[in-house]
Protein backbone atom coordinates (compact mmCIF):
# COMPACT_ATOMS: atom_id res chain seq x y z
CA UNK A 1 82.18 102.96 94.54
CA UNK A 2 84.84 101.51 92.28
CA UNK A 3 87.58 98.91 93.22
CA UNK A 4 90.70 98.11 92.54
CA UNK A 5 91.72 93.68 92.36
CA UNK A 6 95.39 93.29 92.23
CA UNK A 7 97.12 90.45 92.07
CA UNK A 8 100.31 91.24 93.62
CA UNK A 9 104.10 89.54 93.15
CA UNK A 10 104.80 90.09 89.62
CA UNK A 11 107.60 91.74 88.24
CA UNK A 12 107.42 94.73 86.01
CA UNK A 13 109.65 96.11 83.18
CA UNK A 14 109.63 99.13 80.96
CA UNK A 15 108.86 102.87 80.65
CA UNK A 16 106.49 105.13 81.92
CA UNK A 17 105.82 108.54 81.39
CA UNK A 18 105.35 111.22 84.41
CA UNK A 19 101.97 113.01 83.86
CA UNK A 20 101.36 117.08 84.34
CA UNK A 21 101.67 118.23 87.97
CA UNK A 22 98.16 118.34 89.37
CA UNK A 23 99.31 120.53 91.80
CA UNK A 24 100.45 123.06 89.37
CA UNK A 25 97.53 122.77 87.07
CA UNK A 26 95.11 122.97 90.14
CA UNK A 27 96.69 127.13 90.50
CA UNK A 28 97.46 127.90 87.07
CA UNK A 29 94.11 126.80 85.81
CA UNK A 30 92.13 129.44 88.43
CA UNK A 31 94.75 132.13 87.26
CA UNK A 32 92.87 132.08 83.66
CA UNK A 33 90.09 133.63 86.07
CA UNK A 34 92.50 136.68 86.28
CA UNK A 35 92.39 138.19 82.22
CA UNK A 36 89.54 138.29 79.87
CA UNK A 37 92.07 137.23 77.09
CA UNK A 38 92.79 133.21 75.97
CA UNK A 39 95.04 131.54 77.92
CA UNK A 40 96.14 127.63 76.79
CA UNK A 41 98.04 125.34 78.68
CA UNK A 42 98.89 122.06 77.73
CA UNK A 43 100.39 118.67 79.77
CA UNK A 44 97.52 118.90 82.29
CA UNK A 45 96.75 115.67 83.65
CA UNK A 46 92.94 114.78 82.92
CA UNK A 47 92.53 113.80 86.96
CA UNK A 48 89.21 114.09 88.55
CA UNK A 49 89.97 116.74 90.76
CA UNK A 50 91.90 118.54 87.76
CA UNK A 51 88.28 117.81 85.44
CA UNK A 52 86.05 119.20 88.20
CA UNK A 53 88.27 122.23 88.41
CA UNK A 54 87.43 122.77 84.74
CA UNK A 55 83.98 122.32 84.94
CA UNK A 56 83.63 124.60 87.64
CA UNK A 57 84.95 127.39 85.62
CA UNK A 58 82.60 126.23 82.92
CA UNK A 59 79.76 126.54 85.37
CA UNK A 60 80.97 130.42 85.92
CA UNK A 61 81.07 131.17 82.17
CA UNK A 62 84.69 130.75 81.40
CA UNK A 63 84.99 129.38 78.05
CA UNK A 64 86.77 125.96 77.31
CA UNK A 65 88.13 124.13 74.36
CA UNK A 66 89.74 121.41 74.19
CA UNK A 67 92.25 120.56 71.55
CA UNK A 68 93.73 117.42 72.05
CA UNK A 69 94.44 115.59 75.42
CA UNK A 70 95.61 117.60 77.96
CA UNK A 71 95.63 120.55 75.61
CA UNK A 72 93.23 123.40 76.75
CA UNK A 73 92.23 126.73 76.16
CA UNK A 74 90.31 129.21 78.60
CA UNK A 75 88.58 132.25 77.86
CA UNK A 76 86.95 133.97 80.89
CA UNK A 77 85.73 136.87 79.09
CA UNK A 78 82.08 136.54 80.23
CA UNK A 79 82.18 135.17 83.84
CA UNK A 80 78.43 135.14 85.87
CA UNK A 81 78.91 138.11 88.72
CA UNK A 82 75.52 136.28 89.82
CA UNK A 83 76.33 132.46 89.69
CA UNK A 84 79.96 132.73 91.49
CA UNK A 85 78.08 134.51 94.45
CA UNK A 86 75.18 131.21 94.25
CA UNK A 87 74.42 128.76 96.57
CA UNK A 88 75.32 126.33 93.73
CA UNK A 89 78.94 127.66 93.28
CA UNK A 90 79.72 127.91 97.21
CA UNK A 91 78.37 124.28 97.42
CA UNK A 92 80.61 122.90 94.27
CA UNK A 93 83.63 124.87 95.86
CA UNK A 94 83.21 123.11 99.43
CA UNK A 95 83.57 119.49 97.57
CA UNK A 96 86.79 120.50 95.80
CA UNK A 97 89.97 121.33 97.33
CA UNK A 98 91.56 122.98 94.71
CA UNK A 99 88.44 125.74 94.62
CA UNK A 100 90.09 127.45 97.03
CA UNK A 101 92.34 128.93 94.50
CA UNK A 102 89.71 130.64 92.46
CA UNK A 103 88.89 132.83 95.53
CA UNK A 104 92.16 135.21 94.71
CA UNK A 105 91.29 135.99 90.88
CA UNK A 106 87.81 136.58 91.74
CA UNK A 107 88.31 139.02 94.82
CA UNK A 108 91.31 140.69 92.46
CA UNK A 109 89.09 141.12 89.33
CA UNK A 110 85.77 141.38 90.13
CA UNK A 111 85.93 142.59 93.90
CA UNK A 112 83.68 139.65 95.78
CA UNK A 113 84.38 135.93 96.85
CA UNK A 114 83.49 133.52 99.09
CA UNK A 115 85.56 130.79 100.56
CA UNK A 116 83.96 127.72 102.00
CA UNK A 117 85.63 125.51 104.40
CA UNK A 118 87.72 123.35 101.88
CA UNK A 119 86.74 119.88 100.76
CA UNK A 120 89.87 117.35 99.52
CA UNK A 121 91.73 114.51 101.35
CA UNK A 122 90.54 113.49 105.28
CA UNK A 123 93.85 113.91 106.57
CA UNK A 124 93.96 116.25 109.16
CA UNK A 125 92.76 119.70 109.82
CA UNK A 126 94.03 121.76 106.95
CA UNK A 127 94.13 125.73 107.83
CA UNK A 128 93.04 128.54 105.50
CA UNK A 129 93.80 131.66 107.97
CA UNK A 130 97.00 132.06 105.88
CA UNK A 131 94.91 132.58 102.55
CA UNK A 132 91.97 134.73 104.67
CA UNK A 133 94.61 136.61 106.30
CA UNK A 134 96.40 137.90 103.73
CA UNK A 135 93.23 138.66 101.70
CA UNK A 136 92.50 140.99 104.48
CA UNK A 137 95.89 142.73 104.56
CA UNK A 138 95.57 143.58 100.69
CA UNK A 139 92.42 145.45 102.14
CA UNK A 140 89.65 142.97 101.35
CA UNK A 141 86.70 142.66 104.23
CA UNK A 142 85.74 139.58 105.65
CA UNK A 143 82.36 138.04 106.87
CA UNK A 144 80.72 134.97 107.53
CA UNK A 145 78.05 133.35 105.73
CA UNK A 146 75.40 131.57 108.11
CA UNK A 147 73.63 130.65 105.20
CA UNK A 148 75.92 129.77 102.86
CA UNK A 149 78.20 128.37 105.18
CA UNK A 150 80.98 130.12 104.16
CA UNK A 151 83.17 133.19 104.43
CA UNK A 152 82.33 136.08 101.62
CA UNK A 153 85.36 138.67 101.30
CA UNK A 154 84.69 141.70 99.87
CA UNK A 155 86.99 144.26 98.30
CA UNK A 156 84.38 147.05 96.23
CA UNK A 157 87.33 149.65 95.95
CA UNK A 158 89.97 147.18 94.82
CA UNK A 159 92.94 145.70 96.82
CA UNK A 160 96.25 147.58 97.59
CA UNK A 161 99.22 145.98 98.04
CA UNK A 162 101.33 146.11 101.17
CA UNK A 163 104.46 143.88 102.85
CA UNK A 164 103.39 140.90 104.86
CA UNK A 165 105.03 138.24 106.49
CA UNK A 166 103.07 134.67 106.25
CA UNK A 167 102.54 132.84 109.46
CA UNK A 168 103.31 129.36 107.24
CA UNK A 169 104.77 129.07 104.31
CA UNK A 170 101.62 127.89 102.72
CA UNK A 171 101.84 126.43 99.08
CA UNK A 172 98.25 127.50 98.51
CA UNK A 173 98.06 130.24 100.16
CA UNK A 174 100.93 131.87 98.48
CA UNK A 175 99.56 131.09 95.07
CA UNK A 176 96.13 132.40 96.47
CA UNK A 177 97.71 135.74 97.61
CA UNK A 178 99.75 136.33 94.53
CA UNK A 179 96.90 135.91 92.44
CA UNK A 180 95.13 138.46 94.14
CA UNK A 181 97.99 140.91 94.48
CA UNK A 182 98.75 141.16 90.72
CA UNK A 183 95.92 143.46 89.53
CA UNK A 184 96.02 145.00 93.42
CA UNK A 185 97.18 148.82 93.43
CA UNK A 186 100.80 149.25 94.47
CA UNK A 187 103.34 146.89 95.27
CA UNK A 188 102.67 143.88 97.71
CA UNK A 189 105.76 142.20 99.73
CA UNK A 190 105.05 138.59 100.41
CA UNK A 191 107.89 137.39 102.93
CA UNK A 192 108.39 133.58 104.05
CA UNK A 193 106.05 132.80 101.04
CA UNK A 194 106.37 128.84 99.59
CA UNK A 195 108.56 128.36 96.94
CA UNK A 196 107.79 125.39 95.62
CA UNK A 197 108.13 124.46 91.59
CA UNK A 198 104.79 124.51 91.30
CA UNK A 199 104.38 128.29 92.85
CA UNK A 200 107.15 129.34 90.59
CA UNK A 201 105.71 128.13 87.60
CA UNK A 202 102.53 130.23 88.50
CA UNK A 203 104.84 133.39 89.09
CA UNK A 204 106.22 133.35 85.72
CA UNK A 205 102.61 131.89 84.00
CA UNK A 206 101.23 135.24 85.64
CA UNK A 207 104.74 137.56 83.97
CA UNK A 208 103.84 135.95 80.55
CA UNK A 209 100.51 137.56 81.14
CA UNK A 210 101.71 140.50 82.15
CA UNK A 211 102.53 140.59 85.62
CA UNK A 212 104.99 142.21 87.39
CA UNK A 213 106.65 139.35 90.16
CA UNK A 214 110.30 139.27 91.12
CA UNK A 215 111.71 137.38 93.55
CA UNK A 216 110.89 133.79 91.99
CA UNK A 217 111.96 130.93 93.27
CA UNK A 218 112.89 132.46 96.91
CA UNK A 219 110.58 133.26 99.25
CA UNK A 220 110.65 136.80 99.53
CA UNK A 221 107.94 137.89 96.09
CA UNK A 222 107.75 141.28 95.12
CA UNK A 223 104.53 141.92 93.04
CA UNK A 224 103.88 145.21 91.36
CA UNK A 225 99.70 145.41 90.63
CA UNK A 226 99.16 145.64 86.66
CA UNK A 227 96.04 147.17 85.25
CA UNK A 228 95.03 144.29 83.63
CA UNK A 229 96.91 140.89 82.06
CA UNK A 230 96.13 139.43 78.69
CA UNK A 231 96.50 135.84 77.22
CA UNK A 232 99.57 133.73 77.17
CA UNK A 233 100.65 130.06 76.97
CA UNK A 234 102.13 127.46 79.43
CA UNK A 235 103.37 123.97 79.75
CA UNK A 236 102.69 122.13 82.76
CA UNK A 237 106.14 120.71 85.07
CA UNK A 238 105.89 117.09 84.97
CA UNK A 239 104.48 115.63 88.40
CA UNK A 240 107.01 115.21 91.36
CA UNK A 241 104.57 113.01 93.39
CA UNK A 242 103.96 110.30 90.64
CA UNK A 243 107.65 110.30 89.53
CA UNK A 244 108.57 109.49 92.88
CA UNK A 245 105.58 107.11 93.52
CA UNK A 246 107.01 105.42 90.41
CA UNK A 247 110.63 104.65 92.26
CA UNK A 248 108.90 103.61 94.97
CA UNK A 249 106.75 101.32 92.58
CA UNK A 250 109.93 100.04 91.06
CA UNK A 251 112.01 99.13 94.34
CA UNK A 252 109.13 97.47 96.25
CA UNK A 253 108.31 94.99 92.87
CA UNK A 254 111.93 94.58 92.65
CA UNK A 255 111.51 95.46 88.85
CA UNK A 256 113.50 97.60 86.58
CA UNK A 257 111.78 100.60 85.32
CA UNK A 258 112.57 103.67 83.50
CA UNK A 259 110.94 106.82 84.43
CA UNK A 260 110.55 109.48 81.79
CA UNK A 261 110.12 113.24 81.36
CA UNK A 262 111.00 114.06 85.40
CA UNK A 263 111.92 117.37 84.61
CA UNK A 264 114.89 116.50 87.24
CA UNK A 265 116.11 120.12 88.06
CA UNK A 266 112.38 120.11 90.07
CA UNK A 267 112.95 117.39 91.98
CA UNK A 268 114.66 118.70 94.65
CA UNK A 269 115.51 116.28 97.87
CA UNK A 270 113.45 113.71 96.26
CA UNK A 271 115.87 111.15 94.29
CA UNK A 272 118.16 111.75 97.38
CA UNK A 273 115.24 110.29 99.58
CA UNK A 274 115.11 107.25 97.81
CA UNK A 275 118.49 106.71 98.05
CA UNK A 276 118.56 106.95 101.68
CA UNK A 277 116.46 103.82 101.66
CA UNK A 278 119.23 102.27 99.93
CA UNK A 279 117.29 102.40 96.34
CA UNK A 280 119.68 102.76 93.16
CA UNK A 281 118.82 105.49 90.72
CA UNK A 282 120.74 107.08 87.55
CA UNK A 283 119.81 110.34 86.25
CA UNK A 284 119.85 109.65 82.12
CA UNK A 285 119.44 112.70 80.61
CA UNK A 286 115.65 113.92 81.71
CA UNK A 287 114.74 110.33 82.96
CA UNK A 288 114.93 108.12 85.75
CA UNK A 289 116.61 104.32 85.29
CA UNK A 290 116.03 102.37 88.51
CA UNK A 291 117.45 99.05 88.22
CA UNK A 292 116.00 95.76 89.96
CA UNK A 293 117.65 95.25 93.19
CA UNK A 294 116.99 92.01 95.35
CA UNK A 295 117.54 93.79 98.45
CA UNK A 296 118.24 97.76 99.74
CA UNK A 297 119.60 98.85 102.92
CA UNK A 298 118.78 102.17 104.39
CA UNK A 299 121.31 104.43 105.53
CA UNK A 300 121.87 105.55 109.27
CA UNK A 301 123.10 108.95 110.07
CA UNK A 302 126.82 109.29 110.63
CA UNK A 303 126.69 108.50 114.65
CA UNK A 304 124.84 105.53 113.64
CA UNK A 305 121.39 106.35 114.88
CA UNK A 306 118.03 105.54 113.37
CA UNK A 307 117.30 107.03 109.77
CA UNK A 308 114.84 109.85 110.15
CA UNK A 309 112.87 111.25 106.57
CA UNK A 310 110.68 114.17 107.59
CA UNK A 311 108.79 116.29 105.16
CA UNK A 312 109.62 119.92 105.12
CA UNK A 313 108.60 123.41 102.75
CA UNK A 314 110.81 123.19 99.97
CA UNK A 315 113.40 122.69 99.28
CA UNK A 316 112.44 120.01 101.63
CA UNK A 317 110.63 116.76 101.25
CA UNK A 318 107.11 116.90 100.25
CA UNK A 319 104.61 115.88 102.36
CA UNK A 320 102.83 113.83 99.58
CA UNK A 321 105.23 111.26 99.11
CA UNK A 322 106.10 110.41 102.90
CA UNK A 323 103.18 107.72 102.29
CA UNK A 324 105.29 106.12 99.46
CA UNK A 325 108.57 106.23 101.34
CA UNK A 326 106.61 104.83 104.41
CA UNK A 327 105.41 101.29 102.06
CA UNK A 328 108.96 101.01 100.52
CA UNK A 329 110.33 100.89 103.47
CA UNK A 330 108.32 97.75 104.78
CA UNK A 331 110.74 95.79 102.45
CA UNK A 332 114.26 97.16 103.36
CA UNK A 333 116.59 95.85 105.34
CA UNK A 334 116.97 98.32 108.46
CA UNK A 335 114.66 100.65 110.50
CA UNK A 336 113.18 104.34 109.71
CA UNK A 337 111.69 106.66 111.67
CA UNK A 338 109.07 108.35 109.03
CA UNK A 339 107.93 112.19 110.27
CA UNK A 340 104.62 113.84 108.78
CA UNK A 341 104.83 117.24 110.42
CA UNK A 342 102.22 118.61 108.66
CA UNK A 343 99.20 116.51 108.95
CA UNK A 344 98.08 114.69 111.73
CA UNK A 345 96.21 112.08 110.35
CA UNK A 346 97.81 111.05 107.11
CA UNK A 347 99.62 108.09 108.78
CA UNK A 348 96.47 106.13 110.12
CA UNK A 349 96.48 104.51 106.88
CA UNK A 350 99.39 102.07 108.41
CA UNK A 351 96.54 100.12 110.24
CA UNK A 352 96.01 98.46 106.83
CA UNK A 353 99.75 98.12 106.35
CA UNK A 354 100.28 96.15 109.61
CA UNK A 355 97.09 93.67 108.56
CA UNK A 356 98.82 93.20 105.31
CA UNK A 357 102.12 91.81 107.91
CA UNK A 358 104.26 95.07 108.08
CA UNK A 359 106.11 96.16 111.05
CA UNK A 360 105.18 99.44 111.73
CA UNK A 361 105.30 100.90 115.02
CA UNK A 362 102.36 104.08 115.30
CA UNK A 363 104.00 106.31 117.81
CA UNK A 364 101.44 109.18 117.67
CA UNK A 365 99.58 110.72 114.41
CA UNK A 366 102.41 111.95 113.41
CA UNK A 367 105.49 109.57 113.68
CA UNK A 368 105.91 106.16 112.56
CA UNK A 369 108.63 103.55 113.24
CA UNK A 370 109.07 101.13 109.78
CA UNK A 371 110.71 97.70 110.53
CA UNK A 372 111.68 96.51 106.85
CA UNK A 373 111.36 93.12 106.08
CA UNK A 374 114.03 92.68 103.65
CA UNK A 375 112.00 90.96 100.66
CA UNK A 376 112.43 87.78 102.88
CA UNK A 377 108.64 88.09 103.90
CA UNK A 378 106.55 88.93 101.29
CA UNK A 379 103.28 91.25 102.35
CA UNK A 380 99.72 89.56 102.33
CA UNK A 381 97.17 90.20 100.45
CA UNK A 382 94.47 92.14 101.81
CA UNK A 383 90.70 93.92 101.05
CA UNK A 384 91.25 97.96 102.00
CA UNK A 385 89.65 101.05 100.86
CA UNK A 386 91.76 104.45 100.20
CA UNK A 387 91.58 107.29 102.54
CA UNK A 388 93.07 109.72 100.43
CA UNK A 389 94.90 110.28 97.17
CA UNK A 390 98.42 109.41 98.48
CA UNK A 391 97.75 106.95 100.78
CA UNK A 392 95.80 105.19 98.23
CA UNK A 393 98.99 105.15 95.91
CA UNK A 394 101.15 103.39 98.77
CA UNK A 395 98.39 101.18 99.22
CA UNK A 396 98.27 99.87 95.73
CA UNK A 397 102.34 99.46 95.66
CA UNK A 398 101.78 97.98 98.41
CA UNK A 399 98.91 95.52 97.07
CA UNK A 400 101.66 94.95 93.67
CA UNK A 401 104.46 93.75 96.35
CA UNK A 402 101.91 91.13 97.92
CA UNK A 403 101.53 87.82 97.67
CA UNK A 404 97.96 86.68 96.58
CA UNK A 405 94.81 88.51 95.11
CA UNK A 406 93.85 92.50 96.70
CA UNK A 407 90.83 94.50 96.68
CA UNK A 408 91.49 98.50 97.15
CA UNK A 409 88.16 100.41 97.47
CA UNK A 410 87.23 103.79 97.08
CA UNK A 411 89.64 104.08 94.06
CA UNK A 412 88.00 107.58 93.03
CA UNK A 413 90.13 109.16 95.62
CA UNK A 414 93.10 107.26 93.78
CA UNK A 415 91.82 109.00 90.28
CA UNK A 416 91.16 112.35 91.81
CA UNK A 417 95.50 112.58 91.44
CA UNK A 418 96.76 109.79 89.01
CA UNK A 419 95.01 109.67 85.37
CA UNK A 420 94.84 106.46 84.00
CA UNK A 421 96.88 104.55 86.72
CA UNK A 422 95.55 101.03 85.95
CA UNK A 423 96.46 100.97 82.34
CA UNK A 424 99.58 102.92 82.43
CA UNK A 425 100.73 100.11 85.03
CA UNK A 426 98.95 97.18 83.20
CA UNK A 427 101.64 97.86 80.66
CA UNK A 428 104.56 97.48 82.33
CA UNK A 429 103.22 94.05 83.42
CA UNK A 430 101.11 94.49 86.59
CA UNK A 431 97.81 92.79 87.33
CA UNK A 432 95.43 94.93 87.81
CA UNK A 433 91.93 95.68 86.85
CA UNK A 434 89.04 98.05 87.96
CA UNK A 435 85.32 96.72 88.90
C-alpha cells in the first residue's frame, strides 16, 4: 500500500491541465465491445480503473494499440464467447466498477452476460436493478449464478426494443441500456434516462458508429436498433470532477491557479457552486482563472437561512464533488449545510476532517453541518488513509491547506481517478511525494 507525505501550507501558482473524463471513458471504452470495426479515442486519462478497463477487454480478445498517451485504438473483431462466460472474467468484473458497462454490448452482440455484484468505491450500497431491469424489458432472461456468484442474462433470440420508464435516473444504467438497445430489433423508448455530458457523449460516439439515438441531451432517448455499427473516432470531454477539485485546490491554498481545457459549456451548476462558497472565478475563453483570495464568505439564501449544496441528476450538482465542496468549506467564513442524497456513506470520511481541527457537525450519513474557519485557524496535520476516490481528493486538499507534515494511505484508490496527481501538483509548487 502506497502513501502519500504532504507537507501542507504552501502556496501554489500556475496552470494545470484538466485530464479526460474517466467517467466518460469508463462507457465509451465498453461500447468498442459493440462493432467488429476499429474504433480510436483519444484524451483518455491513463487512471487505474480506466487501465484495468483496458486490460479487461484485452483479456476477452479485443485488440489494443496504443499510439501515443492517451491515444488508443480497439478492435473487437475476435472476442472469446468462452472466456467472457469464465470464472476468470466474472471474478475480474466483480473488482472493477466500471465492468458493469460491458454487460450491455455483450448481451446486445453476442446474446449472453453476466453481471456480478459491482466492485468500486465503499460508499454506500450502490443499486444495479435499474441496469437488470431494463435488460429484462428489452427481452433478455435473468438468472442467478450460485457458482459464479453472479447474475447471467441471457437473450439467444436477440433483444427488442420497447418504451420504459427508469425507476432512477441512473448514469450507468442509462449508458448500460442504450448500449444494449442499439443493435436490439425495433425502437426502444428510454424515459427519465440520465443526461449527463458524459451519457451524451456516448449517444453521439454510438451515431458516429452508426446508431440511430435522438433525443440527446434530454432525458427522453429514442433508439432505433441498427444491424450492425462500424468504426469511428472520439475525443474524450475534459473531466468535470478534477476541474472542480482543482478550484477547490486553489481556494483552500489561497493560491492563484489557472485551470485549462474545462470544456465550460459541460460544467453545468458547477462554477456556480463554488461561487456560493464565496470563491472568485473568471471564465477566460475555455479556462478557469481563480485568483488568490485571503478570505471567502458563503452566501445565505435570500431569507437569510443556512446555505444548503445538495447533489442532484443533472443538470444538478454531481455527487462526486460534494466531498471537495465539503473540505473548502472548513476554511470559509460562514456555515453550510452539505447534502449527499445519493450515498449513504460517502460523508464518514469527515471523522478524519474533525481530527485534522474542522468543525463539522455529522447529522446522519447523509447530511453534514461545515463550520468554516475563515483561514484564521489553519488545519493540522494528520496520518489518514483514503476511503474512496473522491474522498481521497478532499483529503489531500485538505492535507495541502495544513500546517505541518501528512501521511494519506491507500493512495491507489486516489490513482484509480486522477493520473499523475503528485507530479501534476508538484509543479505548481506543492510538497508532495509518494512512498
Amino acid at each position: 500500500m502506497s502513501s502519500f507525505v504532504i507537507e501542507g501550507g504552501h502556496s501554489l501558482s500556475g496552470s494545470i491541465r484538466a485530464q479526460g473524463a474517466k467517467n466518460e471513458a469508463l462507457q465509451v471504452i465498453c461500447a468498442v465491445l459493440l462493432t467488429s470495426d476499429t474504433v480510436r479515442i483519444s484524451n483518455i486519462p491513463e487512471i487505474l480503473d480506466v487501465k484495468n478497463l483496458i486490460s479487461m477487454l484485452e483479456g476477452m480478445g479485443v485488440e489494443v494499440v496504443r499510439h501515443a498517451k492517451g491515444d488508443y485504438s480497439f478492435k473487437a473483431a475476435a472476442v472469446s464467447a468462452d472466456y467472457i462466460c469464465s470464472d476468470e472474467f466474472v471474478s475480474r468484473c466483480a473488482a472493477l466498477r466500471g465492468s458493469v458497462m460491458v454487460v450491455g454490448p455483450l448481451l446486445s452482440r453476442f446474446g449472453t452476460a453476466y453481471f456480478p455484484k459491482p466492485g468500486g468505491d465503499k460508499i454506500g450500497r450502490r443499486r444495479v436493478d435499474t441496469h437488470i431491469d431494463g435488460f429484462m424489458k428489452l427481452g433478455a432472461s435473468c438468472e442467478y449464478d450460485h457458482d459464479k456468484r453472479a447474475y447471467r442474462l441471457y437473450a439467444p433470440q436477440g433483444l427488442k426494443g420497447r418504451y420504459m420508464l427508469l425507476d432512477e435516473a441512473s448514469v450507468t444504467g442509462t449508458a448500460n441500456i442504450v448500449m444494449a438497445s442499439v443493435l436490439a430489433e425495433g425502437t426502444t423508448t428510454i424515459y427519465n434516462a440520465a443526461c449527463e455530458p458524459y451519457v451524451q457523449q456516448l449517444c453521439r460516439m454510438l451515431n458516429a458508429m452508426g446508431a440511430k439515438i435522438s433525443g440527446v441531451g434530454s432525458n427522453l432517448l429514442t433508439i432505433e436498433g441498427v444491424k450492425e455499427l462500424h468504426g469511428t473516432e472520439h475525443v474524450l470531454l475534459p473531466d468535470m470532477i478534477e476541474v472542480g477539485s482543482f478550484i477547490g485546490l486553489a481556494a483552500i491554498t489561497r493560491s492563484s491557479l489557472t485551470i485549462e481545457n474545462v470544456s465550460w459549456e459541460n460544467l453545468g451548476i458547477i462554477p456556480d457552486c463554488f461561487r456560493r462558497l464565496g470563491i472568485h472565478l473568471e471564465q477566460r475563453g475555455d479556462n478557469i482563472f481563480v485568483p488568490a483570495q485571503e478570505s471567502y464568505e458563503i452566501e445565505s439564501f435570500i431569507d437569510g437561512s443556512i446555505m444548503t449544496i445538495a447533489d442532484a441528476p443533472w443538470p444538478g450538482l454531481t455527487p462526486d464533488l460534494l466531498s471537495v465542496l465539503l473540505v473548502v468549506a472548513t476554511q470559509c467564513k460562514g456555515s453550510v449545510l452539505i447534502h449527499q442524497k445519493m450515498f449513504e456513506s460517502r460523508l464518514f470520511f469527515v471523522d478524519k476532517l474533525i481530527d485534522m481541527g474542522a468543525q463539522i457537525i455529522l447529522c446522519d450519513p447523509h447530511r453534514a453541518v461545515v463550520i468554516g474557519h475563515d483561514h484564521r485557524m489553519q488545519l493540522r496535520a494528520g496520518k489518514m488513509t483514503s476511503p474512496d476516490i473522491r474522498a481521497g481528493i478532499a483529503l489531500l486538499l485538505a492535507a495541502l491547506s495544513a500546517n505541518g507534515t501528512s501521511e494519506i494511505n491507500n493512495i491507489e484508490q486516489i490513482d484509480r481517478g486522477y493520473e499523475d496527481i503528485e507530479a501534476r501538483l508538484s509543479a505548481l509548487g506543492a510538497h508532495i511525494t509518494r512512498k
